[in-house]
PDB file of N, CA and C in Angstrom:
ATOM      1  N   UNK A   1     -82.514  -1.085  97.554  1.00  0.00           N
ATOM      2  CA  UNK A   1     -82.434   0.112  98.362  1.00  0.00           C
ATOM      3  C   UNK A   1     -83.351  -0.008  99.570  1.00  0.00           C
ATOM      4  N   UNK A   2     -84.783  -0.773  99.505  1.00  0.00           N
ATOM      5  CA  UNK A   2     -85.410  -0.894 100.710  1.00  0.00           C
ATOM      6  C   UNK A   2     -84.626  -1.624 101.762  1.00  0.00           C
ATOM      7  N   UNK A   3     -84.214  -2.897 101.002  1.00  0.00           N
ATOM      8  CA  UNK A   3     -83.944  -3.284 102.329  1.00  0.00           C
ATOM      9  C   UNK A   3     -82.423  -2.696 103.176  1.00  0.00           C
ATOM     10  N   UNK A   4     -81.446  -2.359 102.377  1.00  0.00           N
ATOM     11  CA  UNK A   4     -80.790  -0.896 102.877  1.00  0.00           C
ATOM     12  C   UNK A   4     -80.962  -0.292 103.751  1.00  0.00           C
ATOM     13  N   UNK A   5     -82.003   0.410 103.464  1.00  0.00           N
ATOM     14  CA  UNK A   5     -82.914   1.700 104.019  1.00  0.00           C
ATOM     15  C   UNK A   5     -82.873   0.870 105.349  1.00  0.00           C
ATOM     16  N   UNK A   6     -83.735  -0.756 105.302  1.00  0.00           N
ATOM     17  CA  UNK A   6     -84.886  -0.933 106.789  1.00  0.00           C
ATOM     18  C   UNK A   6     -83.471  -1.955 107.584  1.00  0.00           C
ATOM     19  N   UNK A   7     -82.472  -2.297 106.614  1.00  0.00           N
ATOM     20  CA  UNK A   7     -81.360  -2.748 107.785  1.00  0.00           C
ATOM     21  C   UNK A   7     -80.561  -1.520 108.620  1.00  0.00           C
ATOM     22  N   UNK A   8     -81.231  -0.423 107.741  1.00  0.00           N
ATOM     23  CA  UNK A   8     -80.166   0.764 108.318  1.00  0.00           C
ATOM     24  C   UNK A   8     -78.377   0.870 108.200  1.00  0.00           C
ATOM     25  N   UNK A   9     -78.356   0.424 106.583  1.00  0.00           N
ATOM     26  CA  UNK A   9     -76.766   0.454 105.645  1.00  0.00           C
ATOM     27  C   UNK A   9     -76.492   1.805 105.595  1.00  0.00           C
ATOM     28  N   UNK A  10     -77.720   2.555 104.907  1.00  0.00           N
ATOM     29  CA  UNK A  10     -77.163   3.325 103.844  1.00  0.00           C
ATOM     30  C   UNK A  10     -76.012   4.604 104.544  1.00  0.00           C
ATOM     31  N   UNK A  11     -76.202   5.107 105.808  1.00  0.00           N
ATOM     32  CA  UNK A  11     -75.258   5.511 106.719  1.00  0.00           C
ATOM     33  C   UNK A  11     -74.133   5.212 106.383  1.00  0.00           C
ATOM     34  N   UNK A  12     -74.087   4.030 106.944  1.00  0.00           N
ATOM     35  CA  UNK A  12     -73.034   3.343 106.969  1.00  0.00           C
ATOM     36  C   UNK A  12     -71.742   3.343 105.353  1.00  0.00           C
ATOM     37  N   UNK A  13     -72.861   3.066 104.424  1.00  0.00           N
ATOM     38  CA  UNK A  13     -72.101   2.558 103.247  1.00  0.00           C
ATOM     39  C   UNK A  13     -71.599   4.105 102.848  1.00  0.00           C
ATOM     40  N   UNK A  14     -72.539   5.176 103.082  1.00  0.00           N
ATOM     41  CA  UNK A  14     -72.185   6.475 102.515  1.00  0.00           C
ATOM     42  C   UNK A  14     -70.874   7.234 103.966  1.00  0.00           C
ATOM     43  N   UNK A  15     -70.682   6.638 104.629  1.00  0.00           N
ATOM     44  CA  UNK A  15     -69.744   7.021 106.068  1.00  0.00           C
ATOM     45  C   UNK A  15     -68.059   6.377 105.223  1.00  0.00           C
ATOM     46  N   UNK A  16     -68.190   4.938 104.921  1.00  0.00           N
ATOM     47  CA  UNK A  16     -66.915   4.444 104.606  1.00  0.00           C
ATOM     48  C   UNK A  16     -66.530   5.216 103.038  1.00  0.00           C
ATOM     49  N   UNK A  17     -67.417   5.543 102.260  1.00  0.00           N
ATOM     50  CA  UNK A  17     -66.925   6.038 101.195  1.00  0.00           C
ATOM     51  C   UNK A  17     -66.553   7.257 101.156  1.00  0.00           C
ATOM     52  N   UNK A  18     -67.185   8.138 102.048  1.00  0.00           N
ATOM     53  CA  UNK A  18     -66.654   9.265 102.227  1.00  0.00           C
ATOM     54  C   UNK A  18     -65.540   9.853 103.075  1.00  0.00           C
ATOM     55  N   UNK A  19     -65.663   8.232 103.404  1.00  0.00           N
ATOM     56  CA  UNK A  19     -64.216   8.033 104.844  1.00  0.00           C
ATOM     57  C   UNK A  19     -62.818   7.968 103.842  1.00  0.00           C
ATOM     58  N   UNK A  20     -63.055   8.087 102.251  1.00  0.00           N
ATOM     59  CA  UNK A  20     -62.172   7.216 101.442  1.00  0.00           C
ATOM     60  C   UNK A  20     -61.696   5.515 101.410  1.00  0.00           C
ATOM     61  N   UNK A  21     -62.367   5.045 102.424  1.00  0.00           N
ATOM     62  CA  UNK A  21     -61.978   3.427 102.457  1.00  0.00           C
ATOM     63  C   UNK A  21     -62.364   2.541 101.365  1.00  0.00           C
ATOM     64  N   UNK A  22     -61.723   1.449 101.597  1.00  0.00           N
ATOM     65  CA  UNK A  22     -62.025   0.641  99.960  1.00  0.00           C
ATOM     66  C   UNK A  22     -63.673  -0.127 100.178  1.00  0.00           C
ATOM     67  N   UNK A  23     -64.689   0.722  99.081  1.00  0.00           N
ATOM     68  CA  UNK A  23     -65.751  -0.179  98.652  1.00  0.00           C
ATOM     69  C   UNK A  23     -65.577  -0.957  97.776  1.00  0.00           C
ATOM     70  N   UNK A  24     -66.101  -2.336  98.057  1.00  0.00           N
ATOM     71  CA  UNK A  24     -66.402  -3.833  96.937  1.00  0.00           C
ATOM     72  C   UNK A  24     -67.706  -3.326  96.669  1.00  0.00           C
ATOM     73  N   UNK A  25     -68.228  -3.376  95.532  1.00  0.00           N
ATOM     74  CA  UNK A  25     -69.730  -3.134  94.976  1.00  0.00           C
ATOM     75  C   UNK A  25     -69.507  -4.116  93.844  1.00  0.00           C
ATOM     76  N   UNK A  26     -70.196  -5.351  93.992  1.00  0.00           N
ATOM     77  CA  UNK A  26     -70.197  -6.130  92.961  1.00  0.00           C
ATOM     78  C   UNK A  26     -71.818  -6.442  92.111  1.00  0.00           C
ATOM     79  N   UNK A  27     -72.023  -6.306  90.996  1.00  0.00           N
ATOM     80  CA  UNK A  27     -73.527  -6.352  90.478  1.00  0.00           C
ATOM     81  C   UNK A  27     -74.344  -5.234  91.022  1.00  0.00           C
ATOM     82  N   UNK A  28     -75.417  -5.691  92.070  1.00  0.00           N
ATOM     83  CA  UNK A  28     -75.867  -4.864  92.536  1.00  0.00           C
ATOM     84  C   UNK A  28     -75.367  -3.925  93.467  1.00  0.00           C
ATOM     85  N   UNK A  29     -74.118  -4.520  94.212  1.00  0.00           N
ATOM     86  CA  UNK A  29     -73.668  -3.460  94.903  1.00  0.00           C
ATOM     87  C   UNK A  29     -73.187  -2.116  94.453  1.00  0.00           C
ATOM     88  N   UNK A  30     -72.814  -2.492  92.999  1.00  0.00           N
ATOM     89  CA  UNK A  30     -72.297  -1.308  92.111  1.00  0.00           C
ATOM     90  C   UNK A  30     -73.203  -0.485  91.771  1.00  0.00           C
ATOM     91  N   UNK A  31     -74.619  -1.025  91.701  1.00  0.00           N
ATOM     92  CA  UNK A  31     -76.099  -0.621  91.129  1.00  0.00           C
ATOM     93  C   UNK A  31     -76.111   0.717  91.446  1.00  0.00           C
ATOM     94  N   UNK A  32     -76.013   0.376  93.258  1.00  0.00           N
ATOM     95  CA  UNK A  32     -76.525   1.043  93.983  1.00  0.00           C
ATOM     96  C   UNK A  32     -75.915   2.658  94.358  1.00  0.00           C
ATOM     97  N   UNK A  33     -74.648   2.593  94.201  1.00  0.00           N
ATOM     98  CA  UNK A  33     -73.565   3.561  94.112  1.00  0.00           C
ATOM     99  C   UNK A  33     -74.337   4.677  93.163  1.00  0.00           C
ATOM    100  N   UNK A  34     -75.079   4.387  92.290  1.00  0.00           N
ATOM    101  CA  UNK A  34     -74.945   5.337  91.089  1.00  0.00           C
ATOM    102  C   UNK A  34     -76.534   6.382  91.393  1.00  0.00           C
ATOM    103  N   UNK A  35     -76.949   6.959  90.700  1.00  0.00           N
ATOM    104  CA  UNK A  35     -78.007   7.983  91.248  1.00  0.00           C
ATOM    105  C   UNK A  35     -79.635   7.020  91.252  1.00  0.00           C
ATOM    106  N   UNK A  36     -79.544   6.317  89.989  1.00  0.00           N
ATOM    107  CA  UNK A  36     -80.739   5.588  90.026  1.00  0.00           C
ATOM    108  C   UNK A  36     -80.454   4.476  89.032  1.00  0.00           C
ATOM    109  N   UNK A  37     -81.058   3.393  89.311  1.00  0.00           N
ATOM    110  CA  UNK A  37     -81.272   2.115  88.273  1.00  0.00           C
ATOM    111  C   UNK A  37     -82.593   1.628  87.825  1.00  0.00           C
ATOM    112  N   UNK A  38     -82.437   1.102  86.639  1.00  0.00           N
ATOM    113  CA  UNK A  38     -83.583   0.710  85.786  1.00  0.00           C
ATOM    114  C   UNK A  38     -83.611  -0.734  86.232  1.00  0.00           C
ATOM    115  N   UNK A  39     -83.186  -1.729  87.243  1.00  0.00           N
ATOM    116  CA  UNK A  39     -83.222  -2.957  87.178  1.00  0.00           C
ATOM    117  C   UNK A  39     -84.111  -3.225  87.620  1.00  0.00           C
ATOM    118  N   UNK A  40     -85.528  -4.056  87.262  1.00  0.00           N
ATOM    119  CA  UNK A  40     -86.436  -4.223  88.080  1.00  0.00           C
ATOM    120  C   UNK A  40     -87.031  -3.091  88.240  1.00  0.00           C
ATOM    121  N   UNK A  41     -87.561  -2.352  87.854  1.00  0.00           N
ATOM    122  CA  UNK A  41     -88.403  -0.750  88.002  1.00  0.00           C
ATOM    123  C   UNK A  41     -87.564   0.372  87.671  1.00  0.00           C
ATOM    124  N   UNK A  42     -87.479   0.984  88.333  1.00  0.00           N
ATOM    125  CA  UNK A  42     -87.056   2.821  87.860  1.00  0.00           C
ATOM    126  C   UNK A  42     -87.115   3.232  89.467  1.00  0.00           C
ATOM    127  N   UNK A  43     -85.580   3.133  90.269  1.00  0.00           N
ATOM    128  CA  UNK A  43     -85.158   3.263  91.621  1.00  0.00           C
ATOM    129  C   UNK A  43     -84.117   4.389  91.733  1.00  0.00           C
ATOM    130  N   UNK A  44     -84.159   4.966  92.868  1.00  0.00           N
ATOM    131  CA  UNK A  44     -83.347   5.801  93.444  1.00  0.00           C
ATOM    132  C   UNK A  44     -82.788   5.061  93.838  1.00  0.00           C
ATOM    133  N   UNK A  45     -81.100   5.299  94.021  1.00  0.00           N
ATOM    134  CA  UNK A  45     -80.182   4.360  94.615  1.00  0.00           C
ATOM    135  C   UNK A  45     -78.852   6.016  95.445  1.00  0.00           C
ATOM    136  N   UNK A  46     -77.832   5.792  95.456  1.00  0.00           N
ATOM    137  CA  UNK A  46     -77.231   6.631  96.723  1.00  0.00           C
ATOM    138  C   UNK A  46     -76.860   7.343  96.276  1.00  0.00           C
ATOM    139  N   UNK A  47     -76.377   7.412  94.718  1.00  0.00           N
ATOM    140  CA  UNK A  47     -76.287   9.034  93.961  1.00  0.00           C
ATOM    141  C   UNK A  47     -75.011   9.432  94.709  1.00  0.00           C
ATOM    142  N   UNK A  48     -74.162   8.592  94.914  1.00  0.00           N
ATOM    143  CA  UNK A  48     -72.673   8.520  94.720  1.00  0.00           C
ATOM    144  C   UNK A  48     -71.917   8.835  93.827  1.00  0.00           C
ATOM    145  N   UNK A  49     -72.220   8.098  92.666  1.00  0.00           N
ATOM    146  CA  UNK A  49     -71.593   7.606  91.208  1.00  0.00           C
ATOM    147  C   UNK A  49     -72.704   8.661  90.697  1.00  0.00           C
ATOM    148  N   UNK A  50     -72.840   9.667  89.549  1.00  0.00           N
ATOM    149  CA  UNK A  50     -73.893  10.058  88.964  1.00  0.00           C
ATOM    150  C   UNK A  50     -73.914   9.386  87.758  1.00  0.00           C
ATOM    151  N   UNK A  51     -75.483   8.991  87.625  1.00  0.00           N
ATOM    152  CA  UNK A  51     -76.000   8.755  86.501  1.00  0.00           C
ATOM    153  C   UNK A  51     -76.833   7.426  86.705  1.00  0.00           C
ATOM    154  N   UNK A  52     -77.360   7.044  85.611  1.00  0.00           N
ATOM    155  CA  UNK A  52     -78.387   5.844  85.687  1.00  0.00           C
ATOM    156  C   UNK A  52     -77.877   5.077  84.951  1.00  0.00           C
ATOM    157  N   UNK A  53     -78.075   3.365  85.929  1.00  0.00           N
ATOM    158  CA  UNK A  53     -77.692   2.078  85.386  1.00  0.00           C
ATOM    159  C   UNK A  53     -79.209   1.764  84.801  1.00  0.00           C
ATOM    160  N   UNK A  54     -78.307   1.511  83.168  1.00  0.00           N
ATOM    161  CA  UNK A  54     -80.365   1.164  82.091  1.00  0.00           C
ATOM    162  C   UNK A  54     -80.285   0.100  82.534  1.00  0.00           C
ATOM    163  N   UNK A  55     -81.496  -0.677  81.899  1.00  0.00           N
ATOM    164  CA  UNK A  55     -81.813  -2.287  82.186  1.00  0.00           C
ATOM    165  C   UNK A  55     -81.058  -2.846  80.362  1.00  0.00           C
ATOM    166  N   UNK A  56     -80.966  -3.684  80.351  1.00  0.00           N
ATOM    167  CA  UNK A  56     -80.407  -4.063  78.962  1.00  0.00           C
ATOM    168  C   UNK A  56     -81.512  -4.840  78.251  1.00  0.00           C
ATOM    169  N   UNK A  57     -81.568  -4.340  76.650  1.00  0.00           N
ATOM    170  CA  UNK A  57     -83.046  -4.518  75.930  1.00  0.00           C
ATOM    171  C   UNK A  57     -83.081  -6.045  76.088  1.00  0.00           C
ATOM    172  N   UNK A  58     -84.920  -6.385  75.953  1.00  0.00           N
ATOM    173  CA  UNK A  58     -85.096  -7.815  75.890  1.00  0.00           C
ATOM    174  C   UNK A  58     -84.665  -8.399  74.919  1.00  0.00           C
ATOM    175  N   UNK A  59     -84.458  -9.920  74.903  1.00  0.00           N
ATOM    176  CA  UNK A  59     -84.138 -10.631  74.015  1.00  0.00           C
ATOM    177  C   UNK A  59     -82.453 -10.400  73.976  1.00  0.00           C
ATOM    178  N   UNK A  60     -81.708  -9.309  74.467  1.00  0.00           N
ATOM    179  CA  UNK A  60     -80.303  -9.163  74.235  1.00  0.00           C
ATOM    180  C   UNK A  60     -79.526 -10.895  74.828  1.00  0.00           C
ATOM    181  N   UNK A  61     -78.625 -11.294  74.741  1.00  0.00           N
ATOM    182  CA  UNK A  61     -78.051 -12.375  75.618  1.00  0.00           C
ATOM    183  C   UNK A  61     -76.933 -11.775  76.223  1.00  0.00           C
ATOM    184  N   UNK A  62     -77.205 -12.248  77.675  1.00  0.00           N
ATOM    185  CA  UNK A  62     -76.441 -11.959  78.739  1.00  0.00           C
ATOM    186  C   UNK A  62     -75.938 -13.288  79.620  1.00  0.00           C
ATOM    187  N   UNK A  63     -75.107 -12.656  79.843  1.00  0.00           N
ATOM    188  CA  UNK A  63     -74.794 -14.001  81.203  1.00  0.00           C
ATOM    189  C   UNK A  63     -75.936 -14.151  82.116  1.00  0.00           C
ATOM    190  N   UNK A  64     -75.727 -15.483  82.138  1.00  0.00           N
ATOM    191  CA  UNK A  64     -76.923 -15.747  83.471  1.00  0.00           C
ATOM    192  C   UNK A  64     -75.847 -16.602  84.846  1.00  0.00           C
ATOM    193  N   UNK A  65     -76.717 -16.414  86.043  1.00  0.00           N
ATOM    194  CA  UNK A  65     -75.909 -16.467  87.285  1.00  0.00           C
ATOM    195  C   UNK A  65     -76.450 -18.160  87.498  1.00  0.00           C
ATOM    196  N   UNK A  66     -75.501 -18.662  88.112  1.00  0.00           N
ATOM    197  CA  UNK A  66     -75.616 -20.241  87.845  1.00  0.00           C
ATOM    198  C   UNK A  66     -76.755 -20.743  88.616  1.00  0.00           C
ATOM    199  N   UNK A  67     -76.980 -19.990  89.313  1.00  0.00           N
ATOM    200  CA  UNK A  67     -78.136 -20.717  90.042  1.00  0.00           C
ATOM    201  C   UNK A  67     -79.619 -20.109  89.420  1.00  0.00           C
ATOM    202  N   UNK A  68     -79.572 -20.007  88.242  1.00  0.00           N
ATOM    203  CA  UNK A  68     -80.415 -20.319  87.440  1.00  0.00           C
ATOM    204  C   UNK A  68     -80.648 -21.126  86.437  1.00  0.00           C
ATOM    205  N   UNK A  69     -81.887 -20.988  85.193  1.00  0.00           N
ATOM    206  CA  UNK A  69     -81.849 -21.980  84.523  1.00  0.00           C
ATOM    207  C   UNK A  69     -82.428 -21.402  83.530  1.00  0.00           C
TER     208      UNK A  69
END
């Protein structure tokens, strides 16, 4: 959401959705749609979508993104 905020999106992203046009929100882009997320801290996000994305408990197994290890 900061860097959002300091590219000066969030206008923008909340202009096309309310324009009805088609949003892609993939991972985090989807995050962000919703009122707040637990990923990495406890964030306000655009409160589009209501409700909060949790973080998923430790130790759970998840996919990991390939450019990790």
């Amino acid at each position: 959401m900061a860097s959002l905020q300091k590219l000066k999106l969030v206008d923008a992203i909340r202009q096309v959705i309310a324009a009805d046009r088609p949003f892609l929100g993939i991972c985090i882009g989807l995050q962000v749609l919703f009122s707040r997320t637990e990923e990495g801290g406890d964030y306000e996000c655009l409160n589009i979508v209501s409700g909060k994305v949790k973080r998923l408990p430790l130790g759970l197994k998840t996919p990991i993104w390939a450019g990790t290890k």
